[in-house]
Protein backbone atom coordinates (compact mmCIF):
# COMPACT_ATOMS: atom_id res chain seq x y z
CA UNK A 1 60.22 -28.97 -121.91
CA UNK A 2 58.44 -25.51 -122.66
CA UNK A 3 58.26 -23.16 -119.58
CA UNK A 4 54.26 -21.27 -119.97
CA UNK A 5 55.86 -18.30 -118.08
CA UNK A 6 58.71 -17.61 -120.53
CA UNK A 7 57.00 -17.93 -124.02
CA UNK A 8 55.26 -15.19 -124.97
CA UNK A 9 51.34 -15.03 -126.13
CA UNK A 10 52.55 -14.51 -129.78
CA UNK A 11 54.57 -18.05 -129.35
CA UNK A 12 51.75 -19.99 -128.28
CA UNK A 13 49.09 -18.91 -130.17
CA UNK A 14 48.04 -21.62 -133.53
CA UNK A 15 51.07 -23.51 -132.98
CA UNK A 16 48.73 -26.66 -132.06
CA UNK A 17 46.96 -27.92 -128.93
CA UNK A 18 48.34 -27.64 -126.00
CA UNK A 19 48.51 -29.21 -122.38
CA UNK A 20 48.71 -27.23 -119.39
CA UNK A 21 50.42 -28.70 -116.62
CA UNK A 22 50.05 -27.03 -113.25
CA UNK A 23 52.25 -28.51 -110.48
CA UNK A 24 50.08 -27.85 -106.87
CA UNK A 25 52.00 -27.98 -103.69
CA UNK A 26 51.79 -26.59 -100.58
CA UNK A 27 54.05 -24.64 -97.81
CA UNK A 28 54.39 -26.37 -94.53
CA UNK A 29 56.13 -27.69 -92.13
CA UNK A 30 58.29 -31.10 -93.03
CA UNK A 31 60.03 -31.86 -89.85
CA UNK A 32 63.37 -30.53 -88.83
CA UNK A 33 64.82 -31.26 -91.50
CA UNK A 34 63.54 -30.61 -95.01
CA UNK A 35 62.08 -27.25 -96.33
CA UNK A 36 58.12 -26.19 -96.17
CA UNK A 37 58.43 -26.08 -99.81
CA UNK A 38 59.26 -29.97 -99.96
CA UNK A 39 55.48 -30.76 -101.52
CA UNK A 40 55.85 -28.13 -104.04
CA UNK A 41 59.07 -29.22 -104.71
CA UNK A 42 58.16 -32.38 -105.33
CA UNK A 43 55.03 -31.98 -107.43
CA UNK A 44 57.53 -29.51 -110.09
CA UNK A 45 59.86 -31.96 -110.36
CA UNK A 46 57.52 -34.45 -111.25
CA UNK A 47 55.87 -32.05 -113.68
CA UNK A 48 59.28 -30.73 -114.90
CA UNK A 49 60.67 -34.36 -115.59
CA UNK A 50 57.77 -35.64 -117.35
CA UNK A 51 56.96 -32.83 -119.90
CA UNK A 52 60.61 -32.23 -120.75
CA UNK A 53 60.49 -34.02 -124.44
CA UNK A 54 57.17 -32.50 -125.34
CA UNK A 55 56.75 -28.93 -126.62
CA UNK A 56 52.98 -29.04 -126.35
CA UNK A 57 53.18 -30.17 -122.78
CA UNK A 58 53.44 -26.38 -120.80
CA UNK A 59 54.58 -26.41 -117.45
CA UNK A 60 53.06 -23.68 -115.64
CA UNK A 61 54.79 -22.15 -112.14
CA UNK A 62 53.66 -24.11 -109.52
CA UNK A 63 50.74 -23.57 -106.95
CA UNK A 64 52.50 -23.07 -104.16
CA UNK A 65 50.55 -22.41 -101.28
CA UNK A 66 47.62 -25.59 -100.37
CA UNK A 67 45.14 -26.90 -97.56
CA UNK A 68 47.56 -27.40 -95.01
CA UNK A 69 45.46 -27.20 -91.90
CA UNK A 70 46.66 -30.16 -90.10
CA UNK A 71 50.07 -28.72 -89.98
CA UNK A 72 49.18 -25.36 -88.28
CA UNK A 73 50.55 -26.26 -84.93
CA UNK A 74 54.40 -25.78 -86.58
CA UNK A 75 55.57 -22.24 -87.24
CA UNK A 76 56.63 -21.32 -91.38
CA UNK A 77 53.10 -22.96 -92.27
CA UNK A 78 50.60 -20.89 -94.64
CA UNK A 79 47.67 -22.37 -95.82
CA UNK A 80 44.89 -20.91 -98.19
CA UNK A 81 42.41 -24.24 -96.70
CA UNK A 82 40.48 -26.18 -98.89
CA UNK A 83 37.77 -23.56 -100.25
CA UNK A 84 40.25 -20.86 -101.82
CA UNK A 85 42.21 -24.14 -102.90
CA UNK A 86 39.21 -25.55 -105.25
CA UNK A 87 37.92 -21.81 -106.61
CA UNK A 88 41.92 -21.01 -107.70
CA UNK A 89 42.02 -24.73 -109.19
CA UNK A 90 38.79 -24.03 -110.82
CA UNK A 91 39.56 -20.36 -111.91
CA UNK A 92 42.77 -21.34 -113.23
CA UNK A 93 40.91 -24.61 -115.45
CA UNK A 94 38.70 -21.92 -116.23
CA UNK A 95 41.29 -19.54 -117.91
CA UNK A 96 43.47 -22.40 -119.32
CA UNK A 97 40.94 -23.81 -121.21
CA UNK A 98 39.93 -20.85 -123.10
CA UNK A 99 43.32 -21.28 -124.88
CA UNK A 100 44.70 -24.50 -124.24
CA UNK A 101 43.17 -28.10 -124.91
CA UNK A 102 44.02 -29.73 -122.04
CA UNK A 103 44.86 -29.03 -118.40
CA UNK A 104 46.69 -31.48 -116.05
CA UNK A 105 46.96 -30.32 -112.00
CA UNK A 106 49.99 -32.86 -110.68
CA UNK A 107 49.66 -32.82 -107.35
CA UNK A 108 52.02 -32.86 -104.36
CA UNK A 109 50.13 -33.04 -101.14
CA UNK A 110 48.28 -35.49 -99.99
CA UNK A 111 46.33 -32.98 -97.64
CA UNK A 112 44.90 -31.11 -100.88
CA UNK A 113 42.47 -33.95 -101.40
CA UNK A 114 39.79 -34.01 -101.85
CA UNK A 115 39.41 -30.61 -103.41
CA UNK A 116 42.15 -31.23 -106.63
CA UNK A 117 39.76 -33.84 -107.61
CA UNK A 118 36.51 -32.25 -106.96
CA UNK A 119 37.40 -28.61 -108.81
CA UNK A 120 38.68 -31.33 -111.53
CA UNK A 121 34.80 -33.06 -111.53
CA UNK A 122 33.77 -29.31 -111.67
CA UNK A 123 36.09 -28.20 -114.44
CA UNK A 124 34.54 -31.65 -116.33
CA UNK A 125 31.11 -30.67 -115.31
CA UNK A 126 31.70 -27.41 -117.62
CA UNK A 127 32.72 -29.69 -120.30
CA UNK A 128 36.45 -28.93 -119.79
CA UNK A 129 38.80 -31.88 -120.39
CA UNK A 130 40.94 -31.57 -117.25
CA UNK A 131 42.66 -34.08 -115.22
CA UNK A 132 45.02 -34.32 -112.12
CA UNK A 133 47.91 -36.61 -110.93
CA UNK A 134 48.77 -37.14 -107.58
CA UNK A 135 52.38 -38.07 -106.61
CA UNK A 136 52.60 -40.88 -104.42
CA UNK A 137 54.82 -44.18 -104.18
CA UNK A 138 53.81 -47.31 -103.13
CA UNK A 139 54.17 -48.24 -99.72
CA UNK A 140 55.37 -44.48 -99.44
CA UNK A 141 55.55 -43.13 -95.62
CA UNK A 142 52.99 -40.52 -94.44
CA UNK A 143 55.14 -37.02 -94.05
CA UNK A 144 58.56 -36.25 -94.06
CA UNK A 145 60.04 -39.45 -93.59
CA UNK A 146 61.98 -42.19 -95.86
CA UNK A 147 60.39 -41.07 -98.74
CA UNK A 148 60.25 -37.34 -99.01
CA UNK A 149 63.50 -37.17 -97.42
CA UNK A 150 64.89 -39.51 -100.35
CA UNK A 151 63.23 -37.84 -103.30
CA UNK A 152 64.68 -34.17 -101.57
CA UNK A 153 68.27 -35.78 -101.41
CA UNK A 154 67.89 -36.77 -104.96
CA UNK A 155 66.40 -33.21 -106.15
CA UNK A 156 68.53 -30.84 -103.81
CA UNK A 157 70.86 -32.53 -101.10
CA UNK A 158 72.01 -28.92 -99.96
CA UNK A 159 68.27 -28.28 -98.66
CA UNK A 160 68.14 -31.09 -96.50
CA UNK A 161 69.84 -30.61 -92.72
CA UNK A 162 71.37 -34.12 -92.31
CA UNK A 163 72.39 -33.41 -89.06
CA UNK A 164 68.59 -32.70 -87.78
CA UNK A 165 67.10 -36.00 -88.89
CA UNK A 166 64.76 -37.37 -86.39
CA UNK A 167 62.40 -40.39 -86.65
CA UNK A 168 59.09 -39.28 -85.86
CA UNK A 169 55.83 -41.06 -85.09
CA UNK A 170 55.61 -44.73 -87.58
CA UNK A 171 52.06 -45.58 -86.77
CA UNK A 172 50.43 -46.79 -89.68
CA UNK A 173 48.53 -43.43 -91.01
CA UNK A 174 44.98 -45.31 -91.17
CA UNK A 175 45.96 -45.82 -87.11
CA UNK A 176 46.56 -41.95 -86.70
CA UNK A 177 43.68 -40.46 -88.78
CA UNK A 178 41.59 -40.51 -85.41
CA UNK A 179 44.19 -38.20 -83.71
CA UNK A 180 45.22 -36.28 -86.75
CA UNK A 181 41.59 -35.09 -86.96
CA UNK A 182 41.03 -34.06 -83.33
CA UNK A 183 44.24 -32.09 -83.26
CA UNK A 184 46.31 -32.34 -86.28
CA UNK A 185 49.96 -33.38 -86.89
CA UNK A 186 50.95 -32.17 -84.00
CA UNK A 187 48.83 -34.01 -81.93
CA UNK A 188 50.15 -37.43 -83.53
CA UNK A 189 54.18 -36.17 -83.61
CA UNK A 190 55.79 -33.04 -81.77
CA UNK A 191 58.56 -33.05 -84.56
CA UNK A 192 56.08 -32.89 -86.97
CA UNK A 193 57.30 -36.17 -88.57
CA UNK A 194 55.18 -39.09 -89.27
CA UNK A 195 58.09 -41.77 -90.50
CA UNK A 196 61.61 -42.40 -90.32
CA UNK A 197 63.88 -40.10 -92.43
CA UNK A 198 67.01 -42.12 -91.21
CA UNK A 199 69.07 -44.06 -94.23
CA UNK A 200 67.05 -41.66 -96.91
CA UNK A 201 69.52 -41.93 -100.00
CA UNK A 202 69.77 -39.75 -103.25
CA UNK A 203 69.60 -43.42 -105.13
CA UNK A 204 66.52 -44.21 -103.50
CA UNK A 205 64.79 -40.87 -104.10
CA UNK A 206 65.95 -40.73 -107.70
CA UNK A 207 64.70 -44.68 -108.13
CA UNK A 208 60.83 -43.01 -106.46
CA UNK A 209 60.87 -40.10 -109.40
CA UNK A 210 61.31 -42.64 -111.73
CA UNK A 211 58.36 -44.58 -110.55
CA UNK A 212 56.24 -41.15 -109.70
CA UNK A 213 57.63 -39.67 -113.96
CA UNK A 214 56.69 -42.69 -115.99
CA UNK A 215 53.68 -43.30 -114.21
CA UNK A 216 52.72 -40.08 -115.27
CA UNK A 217 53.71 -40.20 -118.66
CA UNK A 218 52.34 -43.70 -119.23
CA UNK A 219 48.76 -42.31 -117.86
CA UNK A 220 49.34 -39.43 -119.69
CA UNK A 221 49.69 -41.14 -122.79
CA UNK A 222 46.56 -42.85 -122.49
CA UNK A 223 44.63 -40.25 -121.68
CA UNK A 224 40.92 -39.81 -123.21
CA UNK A 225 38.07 -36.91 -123.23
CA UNK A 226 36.38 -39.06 -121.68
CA UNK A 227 38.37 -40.37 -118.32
CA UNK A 228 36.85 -39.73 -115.41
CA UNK A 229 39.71 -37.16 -114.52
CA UNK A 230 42.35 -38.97 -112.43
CA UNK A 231 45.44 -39.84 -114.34
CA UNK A 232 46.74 -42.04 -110.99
């Protein structure tokens, strides 16, 4: 793995092509029990894991802040909203570009959509070959529930507060998106949980990076100029 923010200009420039890979986050509210930084978390490790046997894969410092709007109701939340999300996604496409072949956003919250993948379609527009990856799990609860809580144990166990678990509202998210709308997650769950965190193991989260890593890598792999710009 080569970290962009400790080589110097001098290192990277004619030593090949390189990919950019730009973990995006957000900081918000994840229950009583894991960190605001869990989606950023989550998108670097992602990032970190699958670029660490390639020296022309760069992994950039993370985007930490996102569109986290639906989350305001819950104190420790900053959002930048979806409009100064897509022009720094764009801006920073922009000044990748101009030095590096290849930029790759891997995204960690599901409320950043859908501006990663329309400043990607606008980076492409410019003739830029940029792509983004979001991290997700299959049959993956909403927020701050079985899975996030797993993949947290497995990345930091001392970050999650065990003893403040709650189970939260386990509607079906396609049931809530009515009521998350009107008045946000708080509307839908008071402990800003939509899931159940209870039984989250280590094993389990580690077992979810796995699936989130290779997917990535596998996509990755077979990535062309001219995909439409969503790696999964």
């Amino acid at each position: 793995m080569t970290r962009l923010g400790e080589r110097t200009w001098t290192e990277l420039e004619g030593h090949g092509q390189y990919t950019v890979v730009v973990p995006v986050g957000a900081l918000e509210q994840h229950g009583p029990h894991l960190p605001l930084d869990t989606d950023a978390r989550i998108a670097a490790a992602v990032a970190r894991r699958a670029t660490h046997d390639d020296p022309m894969l760069l992994l950039a410092p993370p985007v930490a802040y996102g569109a986290s709007g639906e989350h305001q109701g819950f104190p420790g939340t900053l959002s930048i909203g979806h409009e100064a999300l897509r022009t720094v996604l764009v801006e920073l496409g922009r000044s990748a570009t101009e030095w590096a072949t290849r930029l790759l956003f891997v995204n960690g919250h599901g409320g950043n959509l859908p501006t990663v993948p329309d400043a990607v379609a606008q980076l492409r527009r410019e003739g830029r070959d940029v792509a983004w990856f979001g991290c997700a799990v299959p049959n993956g609860d909403a927020h701050a529930g079985h899975t996030e809580t797993s993949i947290l144990l497995a990345l930091d166990p001392d970050v999650v507060r065990l003893d403040s678990v709650e189970v939260g509202n386990t509607t079906p998210l396609r049931e809530l998106l009515s009521v998350l709308t009107r008045g946000g997650v708080a509307a839908a769950s008071p402990n800003g949980v939509l899931g159940d965190p209870r039984g989250s193991t280590a094993d389990e989260g580690e077992f979810l990076l796995g699936l989130m890593v290779g997917e990535l890598r596998d996509r990755a792999a077979r990535w062309k100029p001219d995909d439409r710009g969503r790696l999964g």
